[in-house]
C-alpha atoms as a PDB file:
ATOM      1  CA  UNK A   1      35.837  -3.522   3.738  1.00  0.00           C
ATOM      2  CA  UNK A   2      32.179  -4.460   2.741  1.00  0.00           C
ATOM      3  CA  UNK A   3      31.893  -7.529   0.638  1.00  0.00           C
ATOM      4  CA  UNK A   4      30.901  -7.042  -3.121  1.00  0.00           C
ATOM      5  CA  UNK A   5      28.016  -9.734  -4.150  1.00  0.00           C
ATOM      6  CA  UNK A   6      28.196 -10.497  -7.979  1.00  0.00           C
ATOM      7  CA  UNK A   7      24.665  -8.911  -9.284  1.00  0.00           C
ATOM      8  CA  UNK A   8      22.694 -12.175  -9.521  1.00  0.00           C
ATOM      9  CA  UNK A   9      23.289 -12.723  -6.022  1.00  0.00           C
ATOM     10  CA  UNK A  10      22.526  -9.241  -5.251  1.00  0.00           C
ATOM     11  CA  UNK A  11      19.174  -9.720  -7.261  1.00  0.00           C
ATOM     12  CA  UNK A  12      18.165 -12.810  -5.158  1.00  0.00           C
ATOM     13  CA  UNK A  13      19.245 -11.587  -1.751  1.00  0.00           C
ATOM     14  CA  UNK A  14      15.690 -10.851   0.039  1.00  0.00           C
ATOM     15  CA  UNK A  15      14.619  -6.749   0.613  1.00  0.00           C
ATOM     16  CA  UNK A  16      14.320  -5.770   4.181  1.00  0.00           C
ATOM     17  CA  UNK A  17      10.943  -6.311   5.201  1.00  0.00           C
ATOM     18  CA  UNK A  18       9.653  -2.662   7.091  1.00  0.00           C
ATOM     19  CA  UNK A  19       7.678  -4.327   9.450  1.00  0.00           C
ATOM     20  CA  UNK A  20       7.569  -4.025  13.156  1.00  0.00           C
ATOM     21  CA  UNK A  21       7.911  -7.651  15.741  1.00  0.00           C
ATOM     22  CA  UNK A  22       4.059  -6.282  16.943  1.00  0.00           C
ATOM     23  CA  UNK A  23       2.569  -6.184  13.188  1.00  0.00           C
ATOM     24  CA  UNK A  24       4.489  -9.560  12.416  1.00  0.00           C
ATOM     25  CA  UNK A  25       3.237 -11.436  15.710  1.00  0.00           C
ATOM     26  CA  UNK A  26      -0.403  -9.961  14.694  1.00  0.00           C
ATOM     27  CA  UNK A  27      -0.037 -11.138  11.419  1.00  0.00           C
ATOM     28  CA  UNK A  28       0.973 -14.766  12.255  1.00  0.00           C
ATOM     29  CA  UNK A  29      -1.390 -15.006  15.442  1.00  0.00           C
ATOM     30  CA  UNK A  30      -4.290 -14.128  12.753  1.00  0.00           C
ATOM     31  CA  UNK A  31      -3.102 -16.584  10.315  1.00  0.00           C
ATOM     32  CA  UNK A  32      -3.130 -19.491  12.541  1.00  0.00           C
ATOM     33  CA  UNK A  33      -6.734 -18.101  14.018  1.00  0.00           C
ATOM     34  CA  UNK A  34      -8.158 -18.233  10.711  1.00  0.00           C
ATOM     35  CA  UNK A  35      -7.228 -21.354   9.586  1.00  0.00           C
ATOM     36  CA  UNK A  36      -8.106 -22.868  13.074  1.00  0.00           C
ATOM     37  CA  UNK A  37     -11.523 -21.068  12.891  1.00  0.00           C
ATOM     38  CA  UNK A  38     -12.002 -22.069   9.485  1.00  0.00           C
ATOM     39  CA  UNK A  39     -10.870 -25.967   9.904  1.00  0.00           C
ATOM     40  CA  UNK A  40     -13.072 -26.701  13.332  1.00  0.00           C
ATOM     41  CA  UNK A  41     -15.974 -24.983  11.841  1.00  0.00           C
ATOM     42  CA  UNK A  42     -15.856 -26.468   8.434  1.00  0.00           C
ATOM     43  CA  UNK A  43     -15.398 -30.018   9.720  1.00  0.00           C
ATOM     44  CA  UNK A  44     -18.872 -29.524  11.926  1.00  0.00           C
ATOM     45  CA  UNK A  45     -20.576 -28.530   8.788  1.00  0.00           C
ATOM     46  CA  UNK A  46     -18.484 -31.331   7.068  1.00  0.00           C
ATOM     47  CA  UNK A  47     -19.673 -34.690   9.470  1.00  0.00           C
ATOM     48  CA  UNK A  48     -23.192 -34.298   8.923  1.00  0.00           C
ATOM     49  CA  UNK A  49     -23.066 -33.628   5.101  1.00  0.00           C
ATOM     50  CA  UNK A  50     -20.103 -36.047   5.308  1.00  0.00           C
ATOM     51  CA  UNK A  51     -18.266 -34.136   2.345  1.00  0.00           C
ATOM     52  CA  UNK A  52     -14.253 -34.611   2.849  1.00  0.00           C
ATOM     53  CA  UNK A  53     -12.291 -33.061   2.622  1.00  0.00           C
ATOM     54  CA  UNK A  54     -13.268 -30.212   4.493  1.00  0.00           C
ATOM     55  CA  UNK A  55     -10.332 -28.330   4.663  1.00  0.00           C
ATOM     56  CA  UNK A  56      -8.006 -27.686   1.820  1.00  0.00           C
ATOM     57  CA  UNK A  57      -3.829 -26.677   1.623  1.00  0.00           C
ATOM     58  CA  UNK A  58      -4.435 -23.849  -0.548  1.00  0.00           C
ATOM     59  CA  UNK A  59      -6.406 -22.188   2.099  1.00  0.00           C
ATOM     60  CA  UNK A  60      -2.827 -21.718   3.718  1.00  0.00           C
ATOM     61  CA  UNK A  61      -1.520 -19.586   1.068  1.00  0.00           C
ATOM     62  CA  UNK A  62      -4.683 -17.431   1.315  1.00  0.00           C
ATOM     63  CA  UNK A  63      -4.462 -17.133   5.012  1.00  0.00           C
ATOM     64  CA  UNK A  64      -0.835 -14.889   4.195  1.00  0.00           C
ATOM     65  CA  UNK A  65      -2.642 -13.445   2.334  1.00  0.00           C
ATOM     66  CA  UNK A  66      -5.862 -11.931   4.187  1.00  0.00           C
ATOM     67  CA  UNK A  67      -3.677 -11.530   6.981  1.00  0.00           C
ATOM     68  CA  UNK A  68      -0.552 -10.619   6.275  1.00  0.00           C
ATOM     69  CA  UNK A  69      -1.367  -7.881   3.769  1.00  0.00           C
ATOM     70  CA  UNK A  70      -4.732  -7.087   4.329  1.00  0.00           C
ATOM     71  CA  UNK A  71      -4.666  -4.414   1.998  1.00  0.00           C
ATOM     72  CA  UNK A  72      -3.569  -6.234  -1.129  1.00  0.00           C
ATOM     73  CA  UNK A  73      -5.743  -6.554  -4.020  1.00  0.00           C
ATOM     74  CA  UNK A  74      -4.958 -10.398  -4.328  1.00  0.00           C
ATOM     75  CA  UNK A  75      -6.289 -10.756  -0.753  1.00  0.00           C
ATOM     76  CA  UNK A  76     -10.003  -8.949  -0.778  1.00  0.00           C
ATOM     77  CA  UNK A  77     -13.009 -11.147  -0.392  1.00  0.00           C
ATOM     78  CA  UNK A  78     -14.045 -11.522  -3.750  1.00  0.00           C
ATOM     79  CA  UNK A  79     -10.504 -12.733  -5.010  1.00  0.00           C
ATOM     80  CA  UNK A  80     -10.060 -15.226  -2.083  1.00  0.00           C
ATOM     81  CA  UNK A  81     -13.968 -16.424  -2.865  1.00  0.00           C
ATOM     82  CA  UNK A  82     -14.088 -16.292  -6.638  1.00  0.00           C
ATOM     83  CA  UNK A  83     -10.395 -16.999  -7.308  1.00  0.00           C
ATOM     84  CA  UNK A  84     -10.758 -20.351  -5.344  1.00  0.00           C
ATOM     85  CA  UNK A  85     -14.181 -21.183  -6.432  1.00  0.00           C
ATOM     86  CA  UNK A  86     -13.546 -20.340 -10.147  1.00  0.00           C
ATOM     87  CA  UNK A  87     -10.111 -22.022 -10.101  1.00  0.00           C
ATOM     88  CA  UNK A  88     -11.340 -25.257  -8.862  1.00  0.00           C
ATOM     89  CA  UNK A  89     -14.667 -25.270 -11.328  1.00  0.00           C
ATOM     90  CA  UNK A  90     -11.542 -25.037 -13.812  1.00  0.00           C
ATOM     91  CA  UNK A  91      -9.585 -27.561 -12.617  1.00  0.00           C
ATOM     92  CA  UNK A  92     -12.550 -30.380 -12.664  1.00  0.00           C
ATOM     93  CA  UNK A  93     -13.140 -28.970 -16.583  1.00  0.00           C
ATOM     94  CA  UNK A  94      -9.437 -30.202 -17.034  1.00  0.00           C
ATOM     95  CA  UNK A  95      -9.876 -33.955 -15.415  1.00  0.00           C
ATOM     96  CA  UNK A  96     -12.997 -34.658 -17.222  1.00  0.00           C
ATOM     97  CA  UNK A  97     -11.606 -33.192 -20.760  1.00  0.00           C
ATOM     98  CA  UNK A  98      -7.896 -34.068 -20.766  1.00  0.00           C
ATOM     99  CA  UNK A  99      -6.534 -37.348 -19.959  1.00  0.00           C
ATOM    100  CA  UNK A 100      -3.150 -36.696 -19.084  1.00  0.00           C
ATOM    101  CA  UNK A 101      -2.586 -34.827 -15.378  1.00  0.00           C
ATOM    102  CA  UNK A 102       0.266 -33.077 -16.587  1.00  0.00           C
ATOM    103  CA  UNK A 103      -1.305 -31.751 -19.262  1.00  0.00           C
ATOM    104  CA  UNK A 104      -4.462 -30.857 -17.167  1.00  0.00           C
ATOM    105  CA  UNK A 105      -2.840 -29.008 -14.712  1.00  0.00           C
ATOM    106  CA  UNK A 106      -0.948 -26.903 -16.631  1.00  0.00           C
ATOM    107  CA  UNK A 107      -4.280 -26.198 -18.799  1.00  0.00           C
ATOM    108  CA  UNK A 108      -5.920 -25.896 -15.113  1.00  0.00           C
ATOM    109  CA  UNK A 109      -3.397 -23.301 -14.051  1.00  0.00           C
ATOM    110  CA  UNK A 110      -3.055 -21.360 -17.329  1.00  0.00           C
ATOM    111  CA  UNK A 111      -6.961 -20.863 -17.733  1.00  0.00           C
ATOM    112  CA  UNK A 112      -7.459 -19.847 -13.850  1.00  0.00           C
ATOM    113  CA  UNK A 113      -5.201 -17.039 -14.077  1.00  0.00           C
ATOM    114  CA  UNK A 114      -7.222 -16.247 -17.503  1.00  0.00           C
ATOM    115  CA  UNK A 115     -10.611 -16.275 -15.521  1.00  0.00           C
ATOM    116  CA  UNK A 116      -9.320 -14.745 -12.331  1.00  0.00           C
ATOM    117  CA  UNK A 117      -8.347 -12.267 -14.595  1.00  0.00           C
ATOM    118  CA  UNK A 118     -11.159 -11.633 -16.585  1.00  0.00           C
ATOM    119  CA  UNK A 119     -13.461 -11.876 -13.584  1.00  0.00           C
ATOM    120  CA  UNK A 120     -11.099  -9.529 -11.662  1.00  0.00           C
ATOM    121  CA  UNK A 121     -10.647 -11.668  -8.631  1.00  0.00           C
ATOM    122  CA  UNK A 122      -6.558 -12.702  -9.346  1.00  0.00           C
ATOM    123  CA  UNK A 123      -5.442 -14.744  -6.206  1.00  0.00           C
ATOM    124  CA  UNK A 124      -2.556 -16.801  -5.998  1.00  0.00           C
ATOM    125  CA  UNK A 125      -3.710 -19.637  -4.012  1.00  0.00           C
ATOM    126  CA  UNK A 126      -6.305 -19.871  -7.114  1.00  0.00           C
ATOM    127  CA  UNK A 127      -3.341 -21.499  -9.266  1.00  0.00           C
ATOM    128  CA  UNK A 128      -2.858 -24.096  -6.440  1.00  0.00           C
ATOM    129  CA  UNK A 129      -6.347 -25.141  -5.780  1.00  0.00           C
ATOM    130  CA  UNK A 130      -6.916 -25.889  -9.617  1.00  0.00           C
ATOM    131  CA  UNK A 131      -3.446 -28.376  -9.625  1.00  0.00           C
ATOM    132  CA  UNK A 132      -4.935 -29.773  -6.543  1.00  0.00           C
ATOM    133  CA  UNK A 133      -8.381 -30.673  -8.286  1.00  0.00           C
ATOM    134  CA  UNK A 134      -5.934 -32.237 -11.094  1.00  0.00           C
ATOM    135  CA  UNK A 135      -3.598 -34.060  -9.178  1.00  0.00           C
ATOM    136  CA  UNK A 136      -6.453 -35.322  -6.615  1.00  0.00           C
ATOM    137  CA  UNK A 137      -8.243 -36.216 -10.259  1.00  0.00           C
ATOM    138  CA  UNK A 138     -11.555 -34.484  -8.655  1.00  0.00           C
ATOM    139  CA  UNK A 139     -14.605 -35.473 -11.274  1.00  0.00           C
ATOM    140  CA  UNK A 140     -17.377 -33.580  -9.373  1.00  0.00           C
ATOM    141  CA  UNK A 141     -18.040 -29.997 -10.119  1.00  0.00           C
ATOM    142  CA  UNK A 142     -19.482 -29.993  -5.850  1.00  0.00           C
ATOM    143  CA  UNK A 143     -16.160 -30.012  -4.947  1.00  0.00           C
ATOM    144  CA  UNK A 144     -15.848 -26.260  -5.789  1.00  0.00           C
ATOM    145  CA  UNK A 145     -18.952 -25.523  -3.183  1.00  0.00           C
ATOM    146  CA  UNK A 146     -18.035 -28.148  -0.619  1.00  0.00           C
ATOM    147  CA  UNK A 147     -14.923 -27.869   0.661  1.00  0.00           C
ATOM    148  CA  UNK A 148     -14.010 -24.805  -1.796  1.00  0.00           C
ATOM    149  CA  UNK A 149     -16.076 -22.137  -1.394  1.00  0.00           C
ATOM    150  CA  UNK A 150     -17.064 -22.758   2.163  1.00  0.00           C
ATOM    151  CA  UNK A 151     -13.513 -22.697   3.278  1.00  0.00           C
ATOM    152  CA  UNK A 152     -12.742 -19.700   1.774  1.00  0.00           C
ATOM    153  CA  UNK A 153     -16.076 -17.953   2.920  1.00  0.00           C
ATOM    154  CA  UNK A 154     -14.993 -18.694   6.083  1.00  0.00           C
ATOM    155  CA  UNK A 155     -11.645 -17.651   6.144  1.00  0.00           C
ATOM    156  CA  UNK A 156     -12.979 -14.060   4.731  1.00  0.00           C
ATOM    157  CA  UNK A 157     -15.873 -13.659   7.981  1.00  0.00           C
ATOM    158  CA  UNK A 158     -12.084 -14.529   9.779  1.00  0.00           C
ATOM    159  CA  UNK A 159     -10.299 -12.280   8.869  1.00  0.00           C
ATOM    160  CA  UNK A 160     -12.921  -9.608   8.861  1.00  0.00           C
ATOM    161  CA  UNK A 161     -13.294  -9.933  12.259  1.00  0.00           C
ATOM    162  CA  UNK A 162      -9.693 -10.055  13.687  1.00  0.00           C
ATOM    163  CA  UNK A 163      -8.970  -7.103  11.576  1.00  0.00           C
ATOM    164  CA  UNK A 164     -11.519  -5.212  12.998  1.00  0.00           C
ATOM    165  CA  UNK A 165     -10.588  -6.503  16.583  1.00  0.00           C
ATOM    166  CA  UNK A 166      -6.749  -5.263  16.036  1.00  0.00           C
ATOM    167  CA  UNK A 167      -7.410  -2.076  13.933  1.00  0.00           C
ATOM    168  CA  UNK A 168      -6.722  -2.879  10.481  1.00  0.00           C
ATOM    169  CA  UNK A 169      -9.308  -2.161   7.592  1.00  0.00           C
ATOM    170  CA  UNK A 170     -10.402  -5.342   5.933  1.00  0.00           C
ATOM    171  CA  UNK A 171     -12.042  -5.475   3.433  1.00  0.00           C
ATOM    172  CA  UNK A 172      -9.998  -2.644   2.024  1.00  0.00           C
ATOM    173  CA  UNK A 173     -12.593  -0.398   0.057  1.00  0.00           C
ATOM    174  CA  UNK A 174     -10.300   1.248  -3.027  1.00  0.00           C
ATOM    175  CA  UNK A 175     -11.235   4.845  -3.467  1.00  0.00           C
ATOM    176  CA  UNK A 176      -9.054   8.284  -4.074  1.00  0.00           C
ATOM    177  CA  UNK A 177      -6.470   8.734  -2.092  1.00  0.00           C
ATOM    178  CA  UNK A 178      -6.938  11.709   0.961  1.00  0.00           C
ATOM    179  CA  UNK A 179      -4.365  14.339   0.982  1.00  0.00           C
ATOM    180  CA  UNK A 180      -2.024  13.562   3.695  1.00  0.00           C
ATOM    181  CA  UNK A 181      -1.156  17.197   5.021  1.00  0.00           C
ATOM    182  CA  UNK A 182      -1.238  20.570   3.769  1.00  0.00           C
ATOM    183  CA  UNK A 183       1.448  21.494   0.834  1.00  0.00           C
ATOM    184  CA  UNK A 184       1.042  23.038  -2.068  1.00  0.00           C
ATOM    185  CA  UNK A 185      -0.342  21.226  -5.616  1.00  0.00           C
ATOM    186  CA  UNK A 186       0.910  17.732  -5.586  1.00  0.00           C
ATOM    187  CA  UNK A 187       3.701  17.438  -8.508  1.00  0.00           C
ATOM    188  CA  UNK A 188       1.087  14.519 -10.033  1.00  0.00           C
ATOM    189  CA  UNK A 189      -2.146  14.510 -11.032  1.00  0.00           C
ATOM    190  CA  UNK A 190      -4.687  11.394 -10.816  1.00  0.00           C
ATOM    191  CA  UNK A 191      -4.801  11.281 -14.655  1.00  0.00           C
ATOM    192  CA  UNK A 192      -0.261  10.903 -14.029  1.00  0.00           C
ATOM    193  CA  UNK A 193      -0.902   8.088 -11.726  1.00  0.00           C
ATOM    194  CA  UNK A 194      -2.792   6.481 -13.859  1.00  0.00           C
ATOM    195  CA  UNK A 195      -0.556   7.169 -16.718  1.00  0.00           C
ATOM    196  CA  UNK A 196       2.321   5.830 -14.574  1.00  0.00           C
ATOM    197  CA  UNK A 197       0.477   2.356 -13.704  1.00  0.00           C
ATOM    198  CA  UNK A 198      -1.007   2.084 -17.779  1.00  0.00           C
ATOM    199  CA  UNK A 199       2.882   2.058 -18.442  1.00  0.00           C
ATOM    200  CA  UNK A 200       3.996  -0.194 -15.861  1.00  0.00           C
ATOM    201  CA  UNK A 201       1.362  -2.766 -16.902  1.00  0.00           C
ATOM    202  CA  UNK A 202       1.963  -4.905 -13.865  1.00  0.00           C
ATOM    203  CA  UNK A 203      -0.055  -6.707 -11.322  1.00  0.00           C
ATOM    204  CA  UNK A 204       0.984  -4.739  -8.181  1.00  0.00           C
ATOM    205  CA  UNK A 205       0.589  -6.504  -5.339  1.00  0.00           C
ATOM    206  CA  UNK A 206      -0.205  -2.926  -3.736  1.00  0.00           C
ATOM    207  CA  UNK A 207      -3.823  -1.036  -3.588  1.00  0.00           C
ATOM    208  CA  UNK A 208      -4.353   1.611  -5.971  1.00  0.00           C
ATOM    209  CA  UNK A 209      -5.068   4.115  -3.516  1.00  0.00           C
ATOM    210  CA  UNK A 210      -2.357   2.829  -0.703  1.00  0.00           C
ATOM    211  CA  UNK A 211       0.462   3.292  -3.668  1.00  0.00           C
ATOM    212  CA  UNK A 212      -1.010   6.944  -4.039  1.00  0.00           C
ATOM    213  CA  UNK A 213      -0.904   8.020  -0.573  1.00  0.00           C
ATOM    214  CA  UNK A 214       2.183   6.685  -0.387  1.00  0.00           C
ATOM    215  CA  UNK A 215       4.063   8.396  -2.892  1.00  0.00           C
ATOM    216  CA  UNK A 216       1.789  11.623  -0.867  1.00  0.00           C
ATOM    217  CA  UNK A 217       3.580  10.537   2.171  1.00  0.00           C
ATOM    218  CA  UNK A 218       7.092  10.405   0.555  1.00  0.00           C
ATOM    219  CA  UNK A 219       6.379  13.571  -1.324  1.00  0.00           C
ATOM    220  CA  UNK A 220       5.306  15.102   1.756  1.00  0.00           C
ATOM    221  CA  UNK A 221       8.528  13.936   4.216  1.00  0.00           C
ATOM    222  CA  UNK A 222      10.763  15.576   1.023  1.00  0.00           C
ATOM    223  CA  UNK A 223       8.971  18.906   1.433  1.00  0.00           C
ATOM    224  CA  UNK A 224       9.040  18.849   5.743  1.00  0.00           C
ATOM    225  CA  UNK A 225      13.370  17.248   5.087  1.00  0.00           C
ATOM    226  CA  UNK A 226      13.738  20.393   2.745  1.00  0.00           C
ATOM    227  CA  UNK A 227      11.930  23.314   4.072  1.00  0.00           C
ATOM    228  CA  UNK A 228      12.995  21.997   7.999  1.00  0.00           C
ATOM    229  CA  UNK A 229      17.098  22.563   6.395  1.00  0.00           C
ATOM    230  CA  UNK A 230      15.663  26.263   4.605  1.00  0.00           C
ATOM    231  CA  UNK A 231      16.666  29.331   6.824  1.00  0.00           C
ATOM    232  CA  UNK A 232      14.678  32.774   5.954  1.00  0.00           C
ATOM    233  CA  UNK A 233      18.488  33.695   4.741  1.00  0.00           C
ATOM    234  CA  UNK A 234      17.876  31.117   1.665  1.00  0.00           C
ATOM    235  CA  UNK A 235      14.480  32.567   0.897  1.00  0.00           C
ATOM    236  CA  UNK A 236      14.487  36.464   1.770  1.00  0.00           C
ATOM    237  CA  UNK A 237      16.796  39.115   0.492  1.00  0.00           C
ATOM    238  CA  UNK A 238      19.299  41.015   3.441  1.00  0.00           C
ATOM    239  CA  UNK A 239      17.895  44.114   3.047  1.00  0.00           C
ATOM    240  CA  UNK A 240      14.343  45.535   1.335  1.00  0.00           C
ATOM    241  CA  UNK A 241      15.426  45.658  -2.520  1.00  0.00           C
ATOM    242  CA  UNK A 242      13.390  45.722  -5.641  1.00  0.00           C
ATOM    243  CA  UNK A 243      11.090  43.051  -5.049  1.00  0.00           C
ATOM    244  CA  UNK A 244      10.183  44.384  -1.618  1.00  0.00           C
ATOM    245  CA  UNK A 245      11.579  41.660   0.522  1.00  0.00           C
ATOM    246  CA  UNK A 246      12.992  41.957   3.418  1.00  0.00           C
ATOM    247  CA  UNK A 247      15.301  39.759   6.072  1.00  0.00           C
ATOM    248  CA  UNK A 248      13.957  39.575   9.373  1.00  0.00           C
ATOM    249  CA  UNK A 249      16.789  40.481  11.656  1.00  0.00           C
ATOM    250  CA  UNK A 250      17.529  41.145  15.148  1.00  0.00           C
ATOM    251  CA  UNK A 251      20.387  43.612  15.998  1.00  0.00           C
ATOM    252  CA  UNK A 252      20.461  41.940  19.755  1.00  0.00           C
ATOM    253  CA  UNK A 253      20.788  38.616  19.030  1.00  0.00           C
ATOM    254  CA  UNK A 254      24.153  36.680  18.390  1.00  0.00           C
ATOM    255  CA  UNK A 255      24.786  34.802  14.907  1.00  0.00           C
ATOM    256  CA  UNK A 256      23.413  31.456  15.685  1.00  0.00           C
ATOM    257  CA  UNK A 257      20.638  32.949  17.584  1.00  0.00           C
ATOM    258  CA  UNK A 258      19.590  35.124  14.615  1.00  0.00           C
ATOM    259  CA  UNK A 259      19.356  31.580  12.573  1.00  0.00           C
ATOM    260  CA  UNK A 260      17.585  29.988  15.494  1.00  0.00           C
ATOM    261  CA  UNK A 261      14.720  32.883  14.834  1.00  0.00           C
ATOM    262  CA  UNK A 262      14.749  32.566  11.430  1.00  0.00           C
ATOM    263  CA  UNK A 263      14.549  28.890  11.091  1.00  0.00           C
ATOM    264  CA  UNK A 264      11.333  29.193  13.818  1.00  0.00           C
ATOM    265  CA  UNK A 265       9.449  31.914  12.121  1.00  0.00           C
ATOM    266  CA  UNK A 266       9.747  29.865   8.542  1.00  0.00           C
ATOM    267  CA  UNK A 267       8.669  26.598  10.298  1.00  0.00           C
ATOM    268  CA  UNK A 268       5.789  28.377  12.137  1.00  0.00           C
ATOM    269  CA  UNK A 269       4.385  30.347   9.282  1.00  0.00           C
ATOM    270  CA  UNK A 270       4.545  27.893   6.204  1.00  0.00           C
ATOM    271  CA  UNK A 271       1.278  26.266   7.182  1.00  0.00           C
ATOM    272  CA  UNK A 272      -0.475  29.682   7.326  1.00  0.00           C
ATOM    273  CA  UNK A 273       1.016  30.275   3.948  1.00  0.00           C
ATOM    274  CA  UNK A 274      -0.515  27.231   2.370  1.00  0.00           C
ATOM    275  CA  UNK A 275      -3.553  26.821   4.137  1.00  0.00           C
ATOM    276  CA  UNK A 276      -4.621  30.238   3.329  1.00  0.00           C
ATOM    277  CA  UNK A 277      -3.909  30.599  -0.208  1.00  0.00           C
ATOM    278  CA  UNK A 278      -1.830  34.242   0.354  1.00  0.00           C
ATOM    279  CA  UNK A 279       0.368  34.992  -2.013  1.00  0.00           C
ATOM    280  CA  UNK A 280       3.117  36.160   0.637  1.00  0.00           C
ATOM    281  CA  UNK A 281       3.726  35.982   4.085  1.00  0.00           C
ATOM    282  CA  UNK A 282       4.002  39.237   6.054  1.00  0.00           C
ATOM    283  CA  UNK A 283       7.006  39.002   8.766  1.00  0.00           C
ATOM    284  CA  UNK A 284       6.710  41.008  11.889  1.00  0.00           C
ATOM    285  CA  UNK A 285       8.902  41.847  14.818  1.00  0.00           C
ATOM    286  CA  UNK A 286       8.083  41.134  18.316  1.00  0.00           C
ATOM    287  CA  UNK A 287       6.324  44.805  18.519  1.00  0.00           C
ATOM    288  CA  UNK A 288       4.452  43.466  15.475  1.00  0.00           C
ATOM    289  CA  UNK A 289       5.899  45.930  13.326  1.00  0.00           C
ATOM    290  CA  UNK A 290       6.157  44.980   9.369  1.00  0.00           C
ATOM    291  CA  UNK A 291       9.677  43.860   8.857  1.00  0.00           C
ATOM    292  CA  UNK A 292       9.512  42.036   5.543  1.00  0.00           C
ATOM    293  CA  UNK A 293       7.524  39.256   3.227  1.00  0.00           C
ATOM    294  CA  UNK A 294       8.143  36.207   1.955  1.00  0.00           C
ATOM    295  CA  UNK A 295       6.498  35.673  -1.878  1.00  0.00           C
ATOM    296  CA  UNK A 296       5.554  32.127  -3.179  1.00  0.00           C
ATOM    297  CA  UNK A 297       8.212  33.174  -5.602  1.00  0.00           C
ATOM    298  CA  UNK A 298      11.017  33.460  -3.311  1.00  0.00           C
ATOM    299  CA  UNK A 299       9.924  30.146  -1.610  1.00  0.00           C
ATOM    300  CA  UNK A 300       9.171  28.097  -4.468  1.00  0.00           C
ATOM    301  CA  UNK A 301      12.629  29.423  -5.994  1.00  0.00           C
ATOM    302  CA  UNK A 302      14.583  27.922  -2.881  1.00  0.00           C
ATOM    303  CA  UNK A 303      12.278  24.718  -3.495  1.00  0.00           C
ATOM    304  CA  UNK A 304      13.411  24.329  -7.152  1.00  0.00           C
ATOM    305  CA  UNK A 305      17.082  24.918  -5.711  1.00  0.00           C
ATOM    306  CA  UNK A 306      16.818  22.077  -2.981  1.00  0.00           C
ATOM    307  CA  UNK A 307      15.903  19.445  -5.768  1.00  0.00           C
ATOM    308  CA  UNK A 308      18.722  20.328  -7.742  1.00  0.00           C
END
């Protein structure tokens, strides 16, 4: 008997996470190389222009980022550059104008996601290095070059680097998604998808044209689950009617071996059906005799039937 959760519980319980142990160790080995690469080489720079310090948390919280999902939009270069920078150019506003920390860092915080998202570089750690200017009651406006900027500049050349080493695209260029296989007309357009994220109106933490080739991807497995179950039975007629379709049948093969046939000759000739643009398949025997067609009626009409 499975235990029933009451639904706040259920709510808070963490989602699997689909990731494989090779993508996490890469992931966390890239992390801890970035931050390294960015902490030695910042405090060279950092002893001779003695700035300090020259290496700040929130750089941490950007490292998940940039390596961990290298795709998000929260994690391209110009969020981890300008969302620092711009946070922290915010957060020394807030010391010099408004007495009270508490009240400066929530001001800090509050107008950092404003700018972030004005300037269209949102990034979380951006929120956490304008409460650190606050809290470390930072008065200099060079604080947001030296350690700011230069940390996360660095991090960025990191991470471009490792990705390219271990095959991951970074920065990740947004552009139309590319069909994934050969099917018929998507059931969405570009001007749906759009529609669809205009009504969400949510940050998604996903890149526009990831989230489209993934719904391509899912669309496409539900066409190869369906059509791999259809038999030429669900899509043909038994014997040459009014529509002129006909079943391809053997008279020498046994029951399941007649299936067997059916199910192959489907599978083998759907591609040629969509790659070519014919508006039926012709079916011939093993003499290459005409034995029947399939129409994009028929198969379209067994499609409609499977999402029922």
């Amino acid at each position: 008997m499975s235990l029933q959760f009451p639904p706040l519980l259920r709510a808070l319980w963490p989602a699997p996470l689909h990731v494989g142990v090779r993508e996490r160790v890469r992931a966390a080995a890239g992390g801890a190389l970035g931050i390294l690469f960015t902490g030695l080489l910042c405090r060279w720079l950092g002893l001779p222009l003695q700035f300090s310090p020259w290496l700040i948390a929130p750089l941490g919280a950007s490292a998940v980022l940039v390596f961990t999902v290298p795709s998000s939009p929260l994690g391209q270069p110009w969020s981890v550059i300008g969302g620092n920078t711009l946070s922290a150019l915010v957060g020394v506003t807030c010391v010099l104008f408004i007495p009270d920390p508490a009240w400066a860092g929530a001001v800090a915080v509050g107008m950092a996601i404003v700018v972030m998202l004005l300037l269209r570089c949102l990034h979380p750690s951006g929120g956490a290095t304008a409460l650190l200017v606050v809290l470390s009651q930072v008065t200099h406006y060079r604080f947001a070059l030296l350690p700011v900027f230069l940390d996360s500049l660095i991090l960025v050349l990191a991470a471009v680097i490792y990705h390219s080493l271990t095959g991951r695209r970074y920065p990740h260029a947004q552009g139309p998604a590319q069909p994934v296989v050969d099917l018929p007309a998507p059931r969405f357009t570009r001007a749906d998808f759009d529609a669809a994220l205009a009504h969400y109106n949510q940050v998604i933490d996903v890149s526009r044209d990831d989230l489209e080739s993934l719904l391509h991807y899912a669309e496409a497995s539900a066409y190869g689950r369906r059509l791999g179950e259809l038999r030429c039975a669900d899509v043909m007629a038994r014997k040459a009617g009014s529509d002129g379709v006909a079943m391809l049948w053997d008279q020498q093969l046994g029951a399941e071996e007649q299936v067997a046939r059916q199910e192959q000759y489907l599978i083998e000739l759907l591609p040629m059906f969509f790659e070519g643009g014919h508006p039926y398949l012709r079916i011939v025997d093993a003499e290459r005799r005409l034995v029947g067609i399939i129409t994009q009626a028929d198969l379209l009409r067994a499609l409609h039937q499977a999402d029922q």
